[in-house]
C-alpha atoms as a PDB file:
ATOM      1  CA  UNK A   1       0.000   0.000   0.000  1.00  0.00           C
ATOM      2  CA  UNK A   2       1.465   3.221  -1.176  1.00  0.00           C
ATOM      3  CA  UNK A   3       1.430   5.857   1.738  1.00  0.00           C
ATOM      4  CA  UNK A   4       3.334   9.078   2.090  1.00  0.00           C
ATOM      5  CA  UNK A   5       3.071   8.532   6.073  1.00  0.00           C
ATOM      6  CA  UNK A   6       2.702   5.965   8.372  1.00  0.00           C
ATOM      7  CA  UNK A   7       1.850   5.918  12.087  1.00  0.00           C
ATOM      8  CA  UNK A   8       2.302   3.262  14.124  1.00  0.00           C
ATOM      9  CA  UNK A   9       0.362   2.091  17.584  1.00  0.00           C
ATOM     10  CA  UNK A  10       0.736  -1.335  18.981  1.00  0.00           C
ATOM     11  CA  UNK A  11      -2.389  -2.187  20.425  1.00  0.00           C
ATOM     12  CA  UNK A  12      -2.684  -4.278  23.633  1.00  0.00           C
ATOM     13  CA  UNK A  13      -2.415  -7.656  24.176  1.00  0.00           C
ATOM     14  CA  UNK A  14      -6.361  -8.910  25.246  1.00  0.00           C
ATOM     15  CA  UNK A  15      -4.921 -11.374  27.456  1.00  0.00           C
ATOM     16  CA  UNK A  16      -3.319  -8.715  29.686  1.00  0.00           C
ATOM     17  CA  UNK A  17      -4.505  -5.262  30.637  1.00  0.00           C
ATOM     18  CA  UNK A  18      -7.385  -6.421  33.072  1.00  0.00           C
ATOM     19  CA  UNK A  19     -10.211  -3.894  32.318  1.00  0.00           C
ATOM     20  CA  UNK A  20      -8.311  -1.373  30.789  1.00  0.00           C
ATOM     21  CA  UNK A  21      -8.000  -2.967  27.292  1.00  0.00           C
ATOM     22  CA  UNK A  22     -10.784  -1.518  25.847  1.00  0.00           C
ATOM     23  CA  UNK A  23      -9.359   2.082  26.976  1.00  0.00           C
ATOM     24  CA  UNK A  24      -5.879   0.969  25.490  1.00  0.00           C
ATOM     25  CA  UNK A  25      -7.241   0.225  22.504  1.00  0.00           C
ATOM     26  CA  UNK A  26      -9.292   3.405  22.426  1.00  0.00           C
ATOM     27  CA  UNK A  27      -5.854   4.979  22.875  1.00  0.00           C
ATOM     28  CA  UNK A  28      -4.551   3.485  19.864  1.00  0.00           C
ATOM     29  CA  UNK A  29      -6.578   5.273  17.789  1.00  0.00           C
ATOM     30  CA  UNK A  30      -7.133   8.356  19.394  1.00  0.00           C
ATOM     31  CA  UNK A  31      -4.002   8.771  19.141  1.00  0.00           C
ATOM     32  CA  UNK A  32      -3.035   7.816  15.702  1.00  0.00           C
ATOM     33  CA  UNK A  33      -5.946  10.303  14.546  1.00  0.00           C
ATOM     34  CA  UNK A  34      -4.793  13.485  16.483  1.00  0.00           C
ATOM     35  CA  UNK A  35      -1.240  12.204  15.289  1.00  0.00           C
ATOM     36  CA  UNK A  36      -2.912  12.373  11.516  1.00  0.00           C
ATOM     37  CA  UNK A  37      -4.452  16.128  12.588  1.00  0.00           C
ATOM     38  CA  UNK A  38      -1.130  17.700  14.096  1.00  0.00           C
ATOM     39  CA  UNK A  39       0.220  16.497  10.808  1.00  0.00           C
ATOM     40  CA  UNK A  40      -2.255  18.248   8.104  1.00  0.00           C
ATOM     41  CA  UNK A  41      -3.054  14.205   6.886  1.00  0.00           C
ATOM     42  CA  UNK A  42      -6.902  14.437   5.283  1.00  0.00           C
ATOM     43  CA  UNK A  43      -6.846  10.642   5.621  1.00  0.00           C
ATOM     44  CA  UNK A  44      -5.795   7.931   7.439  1.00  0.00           C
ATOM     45  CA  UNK A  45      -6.511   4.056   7.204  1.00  0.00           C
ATOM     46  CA  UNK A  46      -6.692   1.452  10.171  1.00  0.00           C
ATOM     47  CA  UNK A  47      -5.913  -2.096  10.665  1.00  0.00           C
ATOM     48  CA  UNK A  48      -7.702  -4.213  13.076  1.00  0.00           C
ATOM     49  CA  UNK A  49      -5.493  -3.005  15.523  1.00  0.00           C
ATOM     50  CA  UNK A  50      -4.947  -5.689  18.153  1.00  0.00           C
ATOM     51  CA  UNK A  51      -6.879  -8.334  16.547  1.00  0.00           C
ATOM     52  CA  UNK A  52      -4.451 -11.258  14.603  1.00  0.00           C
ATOM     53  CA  UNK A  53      -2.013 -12.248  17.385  1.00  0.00           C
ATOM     54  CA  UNK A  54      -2.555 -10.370  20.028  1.00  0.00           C
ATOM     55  CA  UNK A  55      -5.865 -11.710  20.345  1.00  0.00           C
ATOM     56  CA  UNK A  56      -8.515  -9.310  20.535  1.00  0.00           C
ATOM     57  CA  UNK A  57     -12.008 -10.266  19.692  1.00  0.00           C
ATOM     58  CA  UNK A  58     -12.865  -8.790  16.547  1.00  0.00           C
ATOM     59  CA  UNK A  59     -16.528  -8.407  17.673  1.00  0.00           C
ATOM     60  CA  UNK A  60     -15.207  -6.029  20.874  1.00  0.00           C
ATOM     61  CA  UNK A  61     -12.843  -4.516  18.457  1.00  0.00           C
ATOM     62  CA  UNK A  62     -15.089  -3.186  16.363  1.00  0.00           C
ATOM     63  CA  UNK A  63     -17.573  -1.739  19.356  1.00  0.00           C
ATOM     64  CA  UNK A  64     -14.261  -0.401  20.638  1.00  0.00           C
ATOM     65  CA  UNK A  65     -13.136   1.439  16.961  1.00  0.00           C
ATOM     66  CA  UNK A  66     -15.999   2.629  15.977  1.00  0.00           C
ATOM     67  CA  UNK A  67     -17.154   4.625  19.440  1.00  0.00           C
ATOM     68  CA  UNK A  68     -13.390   6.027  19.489  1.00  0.00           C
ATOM     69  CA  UNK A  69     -13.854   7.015  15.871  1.00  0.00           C
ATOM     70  CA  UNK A  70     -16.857   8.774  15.706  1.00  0.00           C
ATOM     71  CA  UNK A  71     -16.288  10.331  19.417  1.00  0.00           C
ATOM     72  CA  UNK A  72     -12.760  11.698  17.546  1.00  0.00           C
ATOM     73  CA  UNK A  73     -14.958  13.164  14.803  1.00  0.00           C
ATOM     74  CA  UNK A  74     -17.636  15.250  16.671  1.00  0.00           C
ATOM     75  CA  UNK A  75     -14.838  17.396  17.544  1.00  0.00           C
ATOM     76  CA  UNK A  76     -12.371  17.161  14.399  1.00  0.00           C
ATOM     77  CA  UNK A  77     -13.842  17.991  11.184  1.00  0.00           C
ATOM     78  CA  UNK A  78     -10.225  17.900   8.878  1.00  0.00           C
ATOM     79  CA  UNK A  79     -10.205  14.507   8.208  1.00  0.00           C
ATOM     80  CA  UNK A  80     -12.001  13.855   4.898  1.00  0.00           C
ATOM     81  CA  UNK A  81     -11.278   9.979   5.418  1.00  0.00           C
ATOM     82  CA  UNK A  82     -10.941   7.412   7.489  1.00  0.00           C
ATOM     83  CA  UNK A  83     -10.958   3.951   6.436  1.00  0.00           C
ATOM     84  CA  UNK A  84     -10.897   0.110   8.792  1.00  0.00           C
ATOM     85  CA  UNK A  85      -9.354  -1.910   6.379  1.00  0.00           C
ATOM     86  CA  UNK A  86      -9.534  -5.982   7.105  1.00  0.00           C
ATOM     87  CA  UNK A  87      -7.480  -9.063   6.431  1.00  0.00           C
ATOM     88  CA  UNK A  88      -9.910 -11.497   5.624  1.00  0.00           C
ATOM     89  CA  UNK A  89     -14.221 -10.658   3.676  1.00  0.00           C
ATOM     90  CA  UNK A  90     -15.091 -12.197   7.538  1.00  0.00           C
ATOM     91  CA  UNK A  91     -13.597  -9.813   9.612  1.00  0.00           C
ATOM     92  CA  UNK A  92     -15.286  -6.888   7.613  1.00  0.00           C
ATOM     93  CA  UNK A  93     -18.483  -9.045   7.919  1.00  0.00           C
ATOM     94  CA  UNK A  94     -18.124  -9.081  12.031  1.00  0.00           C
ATOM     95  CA  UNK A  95     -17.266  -5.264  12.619  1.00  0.00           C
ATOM     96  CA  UNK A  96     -19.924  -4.350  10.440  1.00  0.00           C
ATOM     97  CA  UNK A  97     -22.278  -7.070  12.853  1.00  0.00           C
ATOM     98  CA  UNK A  98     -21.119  -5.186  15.977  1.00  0.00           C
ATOM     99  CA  UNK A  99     -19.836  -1.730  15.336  1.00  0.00           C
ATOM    100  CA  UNK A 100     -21.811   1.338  17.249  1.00  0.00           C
ATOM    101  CA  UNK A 101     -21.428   4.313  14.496  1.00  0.00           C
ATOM    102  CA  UNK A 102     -24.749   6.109  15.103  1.00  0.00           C
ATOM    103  CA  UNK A 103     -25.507   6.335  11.333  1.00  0.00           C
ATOM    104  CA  UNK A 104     -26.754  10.052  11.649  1.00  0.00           C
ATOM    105  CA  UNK A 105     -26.331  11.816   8.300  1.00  0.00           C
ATOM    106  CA  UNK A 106     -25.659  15.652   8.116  1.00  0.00           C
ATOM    107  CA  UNK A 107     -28.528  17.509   6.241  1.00  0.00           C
END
């Protein structure tokens, strides 16, 4: 994948972390996107983070992603494009099963 930038979290582990994982992985992309901001970037695309080895269940992933994401957005309107890109047609299938965007359009 060509990209003229690349920013890099590791996510957490889901085996460790207790019941801060969820908040790490928050973090992770959070981050990244107010990383993208400070550095004029109109787009920016995401893994899974945290989801091959590291074990994190794709399903809690995508509840996880999608809040942070559209909680980053409310505030920051320069990003023109965000994109969760997947490994595998199946993983798309789950996040789209249990993501929480709040599919409000703007008139």
């Amino acid at each position: 994948m060509a990209a003229k930038h690349v920013i890099h979290t590791v996510g957490p582990v889901y085996g460790s972390g207790g019941d801060a994982k969820s908040q790490l992985l928050a973090a992770c992309y959070a981050n990244s996107l107010a990383l993208a901001v400070e550095n004029r970037l109109r787009s920016i695309s995401f893994p899974a983070i945290s989801t091959g080895i590291y074990g994190y269940p794709m399903n809690e992933a995508a509840v996880v992603s999608s809040i942070t994401v559209e909680q980053f957005l409310q505030n920051e309107k320069t990003l023109e494009d965000i994109r969760l890109i997947f490994f595998a047609p199946n993983d798309a299938e789950v996040f789209l099963r249990h993501q929480r965007f709040s599919h409000e359009q703007e008139a």
